[in-house]
N, C-alpha and C. Protein backbone atom coordinates (compact mmCIF):
# COMPACT_ATOMS: atom_id res chain seq x y z
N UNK A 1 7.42 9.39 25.77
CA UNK A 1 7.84 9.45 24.38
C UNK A 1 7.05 10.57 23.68
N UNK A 2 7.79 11.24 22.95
CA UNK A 2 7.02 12.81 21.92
C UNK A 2 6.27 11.79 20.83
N UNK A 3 5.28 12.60 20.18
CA UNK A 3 4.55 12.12 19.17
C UNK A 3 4.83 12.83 18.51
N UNK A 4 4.88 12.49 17.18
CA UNK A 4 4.92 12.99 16.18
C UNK A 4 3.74 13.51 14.95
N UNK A 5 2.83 14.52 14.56
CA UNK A 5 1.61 14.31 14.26
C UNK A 5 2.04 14.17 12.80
N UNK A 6 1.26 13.20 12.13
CA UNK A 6 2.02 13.47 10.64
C UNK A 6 0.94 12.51 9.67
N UNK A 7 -0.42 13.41 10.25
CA UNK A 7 -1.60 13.08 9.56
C UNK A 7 -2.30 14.54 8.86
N UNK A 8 -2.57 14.61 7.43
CA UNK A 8 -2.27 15.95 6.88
C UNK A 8 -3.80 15.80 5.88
N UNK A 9 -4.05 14.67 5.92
CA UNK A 9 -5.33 14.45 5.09
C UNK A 9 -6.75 14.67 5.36
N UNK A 10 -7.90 15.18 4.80
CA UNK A 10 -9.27 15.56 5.53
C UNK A 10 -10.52 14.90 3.80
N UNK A 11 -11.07 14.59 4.63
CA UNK A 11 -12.09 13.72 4.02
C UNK A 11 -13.41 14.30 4.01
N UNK A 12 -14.18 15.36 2.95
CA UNK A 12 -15.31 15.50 3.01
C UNK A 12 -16.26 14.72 3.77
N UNK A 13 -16.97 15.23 4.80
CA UNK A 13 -18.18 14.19 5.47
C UNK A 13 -19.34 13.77 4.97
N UNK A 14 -19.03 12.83 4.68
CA UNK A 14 -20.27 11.39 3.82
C UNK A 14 -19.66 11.23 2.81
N UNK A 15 -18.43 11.54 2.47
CA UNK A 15 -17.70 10.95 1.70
C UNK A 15 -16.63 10.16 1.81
N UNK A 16 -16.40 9.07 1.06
CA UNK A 16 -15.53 7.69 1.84
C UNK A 16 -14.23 8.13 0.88
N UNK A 17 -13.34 7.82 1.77
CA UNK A 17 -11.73 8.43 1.83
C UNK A 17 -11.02 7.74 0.53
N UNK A 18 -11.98 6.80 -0.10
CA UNK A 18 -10.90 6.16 -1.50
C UNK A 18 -11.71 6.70 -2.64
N UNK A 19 -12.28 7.72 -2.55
CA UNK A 19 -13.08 8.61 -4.02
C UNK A 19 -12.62 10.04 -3.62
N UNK A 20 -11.58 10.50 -4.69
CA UNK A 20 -11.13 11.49 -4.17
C UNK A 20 -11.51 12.33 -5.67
N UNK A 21 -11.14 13.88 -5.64
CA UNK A 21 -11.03 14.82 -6.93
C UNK A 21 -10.16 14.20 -8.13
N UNK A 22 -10.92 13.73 -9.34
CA UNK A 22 -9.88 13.32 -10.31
C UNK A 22 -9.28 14.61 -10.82
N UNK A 23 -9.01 15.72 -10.61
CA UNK A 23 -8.86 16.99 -11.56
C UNK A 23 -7.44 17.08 -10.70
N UNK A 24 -7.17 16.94 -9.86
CA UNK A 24 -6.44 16.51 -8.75
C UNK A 24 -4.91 15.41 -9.04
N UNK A 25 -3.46 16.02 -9.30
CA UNK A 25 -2.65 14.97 -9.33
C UNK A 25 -2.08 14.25 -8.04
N UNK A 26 -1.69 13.47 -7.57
CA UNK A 26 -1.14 13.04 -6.59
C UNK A 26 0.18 12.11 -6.54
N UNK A 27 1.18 12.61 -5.78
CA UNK A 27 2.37 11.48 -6.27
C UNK A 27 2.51 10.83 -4.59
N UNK A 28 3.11 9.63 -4.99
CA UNK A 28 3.48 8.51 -4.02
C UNK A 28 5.03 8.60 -3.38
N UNK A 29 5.54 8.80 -2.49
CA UNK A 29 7.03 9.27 -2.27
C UNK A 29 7.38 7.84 -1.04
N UNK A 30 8.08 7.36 -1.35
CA UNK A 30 9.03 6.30 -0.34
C UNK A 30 10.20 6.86 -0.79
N UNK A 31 10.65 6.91 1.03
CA UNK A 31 12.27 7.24 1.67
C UNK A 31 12.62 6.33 2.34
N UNK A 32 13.58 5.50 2.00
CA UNK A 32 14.09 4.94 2.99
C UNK A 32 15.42 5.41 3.76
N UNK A 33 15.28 6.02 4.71
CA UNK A 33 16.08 6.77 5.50
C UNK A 33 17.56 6.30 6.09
N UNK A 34 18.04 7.05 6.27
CA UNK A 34 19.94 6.50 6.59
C UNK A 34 19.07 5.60 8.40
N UNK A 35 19.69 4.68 8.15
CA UNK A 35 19.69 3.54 9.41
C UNK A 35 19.82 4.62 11.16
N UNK A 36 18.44 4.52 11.57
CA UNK A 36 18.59 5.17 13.11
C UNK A 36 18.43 6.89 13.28
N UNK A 37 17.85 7.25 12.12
CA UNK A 37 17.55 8.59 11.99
C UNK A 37 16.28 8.78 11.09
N UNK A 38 15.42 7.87 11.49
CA UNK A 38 14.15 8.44 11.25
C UNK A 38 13.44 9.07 11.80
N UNK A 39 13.25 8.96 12.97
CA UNK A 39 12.78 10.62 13.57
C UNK A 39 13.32 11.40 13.23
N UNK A 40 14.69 11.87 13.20
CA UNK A 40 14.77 12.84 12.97
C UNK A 40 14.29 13.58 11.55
N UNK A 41 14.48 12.39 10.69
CA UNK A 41 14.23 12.97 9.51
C UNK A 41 12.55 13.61 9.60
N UNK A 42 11.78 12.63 9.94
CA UNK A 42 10.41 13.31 10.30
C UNK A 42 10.10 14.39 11.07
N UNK A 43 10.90 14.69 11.86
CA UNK A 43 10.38 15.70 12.78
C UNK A 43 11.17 17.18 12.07
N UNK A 44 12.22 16.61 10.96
CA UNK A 44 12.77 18.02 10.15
C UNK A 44 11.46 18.29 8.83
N UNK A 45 10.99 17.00 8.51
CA UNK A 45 10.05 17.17 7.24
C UNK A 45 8.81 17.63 7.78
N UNK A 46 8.52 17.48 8.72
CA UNK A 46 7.28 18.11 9.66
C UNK A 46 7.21 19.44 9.32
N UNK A 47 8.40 20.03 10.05
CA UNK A 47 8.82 21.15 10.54
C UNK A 47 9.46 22.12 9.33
N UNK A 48 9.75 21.63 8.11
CA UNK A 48 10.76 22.45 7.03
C UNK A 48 9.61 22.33 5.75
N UNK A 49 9.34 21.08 5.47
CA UNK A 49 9.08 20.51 4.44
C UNK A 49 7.58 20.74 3.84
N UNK A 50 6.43 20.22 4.95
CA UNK A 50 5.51 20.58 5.07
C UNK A 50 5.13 21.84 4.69
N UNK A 51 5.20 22.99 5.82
CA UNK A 51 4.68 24.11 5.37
C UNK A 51 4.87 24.79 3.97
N UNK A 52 6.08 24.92 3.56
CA UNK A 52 6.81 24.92 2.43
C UNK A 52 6.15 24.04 1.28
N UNK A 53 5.69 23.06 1.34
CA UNK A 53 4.91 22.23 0.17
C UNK A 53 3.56 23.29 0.35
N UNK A 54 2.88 23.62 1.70
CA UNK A 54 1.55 24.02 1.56
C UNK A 54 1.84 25.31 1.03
N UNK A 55 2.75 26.00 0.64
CA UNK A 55 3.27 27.42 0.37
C UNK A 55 2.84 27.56 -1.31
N UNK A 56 3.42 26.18 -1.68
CA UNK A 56 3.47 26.14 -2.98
C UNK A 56 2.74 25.60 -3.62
N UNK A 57 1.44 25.08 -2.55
CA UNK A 57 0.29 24.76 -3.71
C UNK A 57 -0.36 23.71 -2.94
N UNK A 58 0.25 22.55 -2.56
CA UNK A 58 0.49 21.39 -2.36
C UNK A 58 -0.21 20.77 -1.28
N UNK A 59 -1.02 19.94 -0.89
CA UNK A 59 -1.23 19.36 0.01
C UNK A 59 -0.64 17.99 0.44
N UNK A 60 -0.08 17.76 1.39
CA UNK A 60 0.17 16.10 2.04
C UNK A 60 -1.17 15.62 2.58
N UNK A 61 -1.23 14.59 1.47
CA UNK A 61 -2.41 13.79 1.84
C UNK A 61 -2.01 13.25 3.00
N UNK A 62 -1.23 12.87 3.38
CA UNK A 62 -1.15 11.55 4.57
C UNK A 62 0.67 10.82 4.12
N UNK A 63 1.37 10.75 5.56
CA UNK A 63 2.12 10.42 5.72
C UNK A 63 2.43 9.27 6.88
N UNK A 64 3.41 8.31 6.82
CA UNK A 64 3.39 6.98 7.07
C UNK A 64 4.98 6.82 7.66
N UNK A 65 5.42 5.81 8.33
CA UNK A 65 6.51 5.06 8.77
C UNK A 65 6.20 3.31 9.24
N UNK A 66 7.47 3.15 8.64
CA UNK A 66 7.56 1.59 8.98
C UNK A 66 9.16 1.53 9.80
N UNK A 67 9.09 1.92 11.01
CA UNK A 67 10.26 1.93 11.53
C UNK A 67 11.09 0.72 11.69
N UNK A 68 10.67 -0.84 11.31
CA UNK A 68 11.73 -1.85 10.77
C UNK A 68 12.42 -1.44 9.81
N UNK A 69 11.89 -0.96 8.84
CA UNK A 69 12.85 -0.67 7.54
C UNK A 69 13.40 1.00 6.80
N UNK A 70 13.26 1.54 8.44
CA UNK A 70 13.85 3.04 8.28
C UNK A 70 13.19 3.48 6.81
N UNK A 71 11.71 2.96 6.83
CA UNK A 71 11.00 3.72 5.79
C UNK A 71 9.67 4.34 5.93
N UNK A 72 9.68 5.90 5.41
CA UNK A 72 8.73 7.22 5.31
C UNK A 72 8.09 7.05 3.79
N UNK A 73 7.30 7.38 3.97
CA UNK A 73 6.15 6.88 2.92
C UNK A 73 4.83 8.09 3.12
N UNK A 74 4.99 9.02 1.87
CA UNK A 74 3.92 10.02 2.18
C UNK A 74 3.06 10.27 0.63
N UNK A 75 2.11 10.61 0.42
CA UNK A 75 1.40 11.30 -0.40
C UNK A 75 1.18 12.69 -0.26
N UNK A 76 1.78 13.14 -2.35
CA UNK A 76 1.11 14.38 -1.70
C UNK A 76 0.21 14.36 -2.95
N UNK A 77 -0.57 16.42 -2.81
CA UNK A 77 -1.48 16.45 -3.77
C UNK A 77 -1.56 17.49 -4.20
N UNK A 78 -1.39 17.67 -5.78
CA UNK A 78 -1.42 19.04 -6.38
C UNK A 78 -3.14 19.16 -7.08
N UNK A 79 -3.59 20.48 -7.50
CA UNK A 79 -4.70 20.38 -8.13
C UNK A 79 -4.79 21.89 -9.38
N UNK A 80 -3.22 22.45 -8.72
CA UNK A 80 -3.33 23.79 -9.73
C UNK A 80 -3.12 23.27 -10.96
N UNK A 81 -3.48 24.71 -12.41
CA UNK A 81 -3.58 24.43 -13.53
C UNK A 81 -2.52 24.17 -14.36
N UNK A 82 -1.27 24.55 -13.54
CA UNK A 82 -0.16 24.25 -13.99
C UNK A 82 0.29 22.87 -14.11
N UNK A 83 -0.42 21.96 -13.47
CA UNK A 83 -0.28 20.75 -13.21
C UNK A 83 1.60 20.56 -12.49
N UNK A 84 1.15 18.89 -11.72
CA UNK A 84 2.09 18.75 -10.67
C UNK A 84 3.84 18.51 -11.08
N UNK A 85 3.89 18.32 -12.22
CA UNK A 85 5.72 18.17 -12.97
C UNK A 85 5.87 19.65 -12.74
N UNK A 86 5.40 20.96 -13.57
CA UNK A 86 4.97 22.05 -13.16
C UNK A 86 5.44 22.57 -11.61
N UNK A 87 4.67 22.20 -10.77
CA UNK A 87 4.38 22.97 -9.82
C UNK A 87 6.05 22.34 -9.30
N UNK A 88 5.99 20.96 -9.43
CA UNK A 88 7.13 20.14 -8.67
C UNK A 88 8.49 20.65 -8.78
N UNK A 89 8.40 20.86 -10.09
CA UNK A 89 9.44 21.78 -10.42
C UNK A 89 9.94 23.02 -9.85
N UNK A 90 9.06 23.89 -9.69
CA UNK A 90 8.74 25.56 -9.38
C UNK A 90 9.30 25.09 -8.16
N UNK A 91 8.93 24.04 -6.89
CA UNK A 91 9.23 24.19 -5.58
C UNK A 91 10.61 23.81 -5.95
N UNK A 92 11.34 22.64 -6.16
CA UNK A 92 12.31 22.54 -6.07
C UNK A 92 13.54 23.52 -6.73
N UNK A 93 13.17 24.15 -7.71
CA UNK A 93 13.85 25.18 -8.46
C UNK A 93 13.88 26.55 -7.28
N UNK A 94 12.86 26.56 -5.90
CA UNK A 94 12.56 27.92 -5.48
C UNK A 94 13.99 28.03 -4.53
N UNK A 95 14.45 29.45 -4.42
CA UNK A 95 15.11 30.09 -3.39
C UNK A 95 14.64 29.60 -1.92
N UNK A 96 13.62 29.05 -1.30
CA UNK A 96 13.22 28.86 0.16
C UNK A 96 13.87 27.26 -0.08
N UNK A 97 13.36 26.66 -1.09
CA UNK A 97 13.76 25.00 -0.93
C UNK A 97 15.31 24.74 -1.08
N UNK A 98 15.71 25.86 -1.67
CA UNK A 98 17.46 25.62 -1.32
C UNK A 98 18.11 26.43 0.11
N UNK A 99 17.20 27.07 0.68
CA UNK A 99 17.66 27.60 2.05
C UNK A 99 17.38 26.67 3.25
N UNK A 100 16.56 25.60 2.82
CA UNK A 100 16.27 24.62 3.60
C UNK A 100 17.49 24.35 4.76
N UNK A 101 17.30 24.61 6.34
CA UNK A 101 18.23 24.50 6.64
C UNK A 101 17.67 23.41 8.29
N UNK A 102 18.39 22.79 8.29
CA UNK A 102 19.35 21.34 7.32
C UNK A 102 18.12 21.10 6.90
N UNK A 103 18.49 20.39 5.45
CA UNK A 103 17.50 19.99 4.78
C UNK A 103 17.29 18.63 4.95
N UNK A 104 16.38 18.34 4.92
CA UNK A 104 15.92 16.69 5.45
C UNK A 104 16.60 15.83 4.75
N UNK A 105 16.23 15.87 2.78
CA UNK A 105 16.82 15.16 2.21
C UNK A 105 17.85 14.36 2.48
N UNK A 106 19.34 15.28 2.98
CA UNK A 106 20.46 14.61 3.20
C UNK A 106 20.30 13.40 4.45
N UNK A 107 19.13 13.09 4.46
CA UNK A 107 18.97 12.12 5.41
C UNK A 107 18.29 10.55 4.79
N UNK A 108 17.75 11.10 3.35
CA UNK A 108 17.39 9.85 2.50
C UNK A 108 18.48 9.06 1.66
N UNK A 109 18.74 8.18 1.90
CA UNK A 109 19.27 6.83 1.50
C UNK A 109 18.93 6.49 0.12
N UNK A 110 17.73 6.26 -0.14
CA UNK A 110 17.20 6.00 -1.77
C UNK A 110 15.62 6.80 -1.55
N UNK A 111 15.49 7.03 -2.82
CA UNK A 111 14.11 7.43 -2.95
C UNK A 111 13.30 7.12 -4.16
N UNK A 112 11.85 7.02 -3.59
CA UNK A 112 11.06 6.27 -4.89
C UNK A 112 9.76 7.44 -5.22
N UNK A 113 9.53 7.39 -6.02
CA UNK A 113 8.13 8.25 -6.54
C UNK A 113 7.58 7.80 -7.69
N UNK A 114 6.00 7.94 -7.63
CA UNK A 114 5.27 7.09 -8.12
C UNK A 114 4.28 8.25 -8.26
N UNK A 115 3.60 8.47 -9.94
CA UNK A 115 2.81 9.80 -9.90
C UNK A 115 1.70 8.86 -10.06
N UNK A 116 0.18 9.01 -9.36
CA UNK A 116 -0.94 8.11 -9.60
C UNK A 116 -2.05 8.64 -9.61
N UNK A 117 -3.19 8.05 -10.69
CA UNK A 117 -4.17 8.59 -10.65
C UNK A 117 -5.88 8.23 -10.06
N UNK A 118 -6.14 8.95 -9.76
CA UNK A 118 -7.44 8.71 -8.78
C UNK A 118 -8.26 7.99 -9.38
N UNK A 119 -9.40 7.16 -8.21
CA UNK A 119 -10.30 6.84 -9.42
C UNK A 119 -11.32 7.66 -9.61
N UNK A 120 -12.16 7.25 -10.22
CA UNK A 120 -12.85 8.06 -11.10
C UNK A 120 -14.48 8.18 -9.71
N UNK A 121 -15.34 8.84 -9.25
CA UNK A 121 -15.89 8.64 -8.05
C UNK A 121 -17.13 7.57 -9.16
N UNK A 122 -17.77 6.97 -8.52
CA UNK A 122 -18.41 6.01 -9.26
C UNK A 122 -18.26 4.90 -10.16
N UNK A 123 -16.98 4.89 -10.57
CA UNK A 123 -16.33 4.45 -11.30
C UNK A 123 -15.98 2.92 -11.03
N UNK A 124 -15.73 2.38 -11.65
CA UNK A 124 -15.09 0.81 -11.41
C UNK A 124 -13.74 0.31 -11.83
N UNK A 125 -12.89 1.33 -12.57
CA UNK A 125 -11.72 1.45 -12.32
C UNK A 125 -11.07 2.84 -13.01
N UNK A 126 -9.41 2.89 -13.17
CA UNK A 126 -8.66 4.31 -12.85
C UNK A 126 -9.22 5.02 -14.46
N UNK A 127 -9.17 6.16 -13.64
CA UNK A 127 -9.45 7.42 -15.29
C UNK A 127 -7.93 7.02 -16.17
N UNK A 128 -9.00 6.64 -17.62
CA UNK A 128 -8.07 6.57 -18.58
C UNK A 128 -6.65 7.40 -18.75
N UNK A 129 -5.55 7.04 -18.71
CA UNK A 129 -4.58 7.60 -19.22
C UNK A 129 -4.12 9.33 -19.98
């Protein structure tokens, strides 16, 4: 069986992986994918999607599957000054993200996004609003 690598996240050393940059936006993305084509969809978002996010700013924190429920589940992470509605925009508005060929999307079923904020490092709960 092929593996798929679709771990994108790196963790300063001596630093624990749930205190991250608050200056830093990050959004939450669930796909639940058309029934029996989740690999594929992953191995096109690998391969199309990815580099193309890192083009435009963007890092994927870390990406996920729950192959009972044909659902992809990834984080990503913006930190430019334009901030991430901004940047989110710019990619999807760009000439490369509409040449996308085949584009993964047409392979999502429903989609969810969730913009969230870090906590604060020391902190005891999320940076104010």
């Amino acid at each position: 069986m092929d593996r798929i690598l679709l771990s994108y996240g790196r963790c300063p050393a001596g630093r624990p992986s749930t205190l991250v940059s608050v200056s830093a936006e990050y959004q939450l993305r669930m796909y639940t994918i058309e029934r029996g084509r989740l690999r594929q969809f992953m191995e096109e978002w690998q391969r199309l999607v990815v580099p193309l996010r890192h083009r435009f700013g963007f890092e994927v924190v870390g990406a996920w599957q729950v192959p009972a429920d044909d659902l992809f589940v990834w984080i990503v992470r913006y930190a430019g000054p334009e901030g991430f509605a901004a940047a989110d925009r710019a990619y999807y508005d760009s000439l490369e993200r509409a040449a996308l060929n085949p584009n993964p999307a047409r392979l999502i079923a429903r989609a969810e996004t969730r913009l969230m904020k870090a906590l604060r490092e020391g902190a005891d709960e999320a940076e104010p609003a």
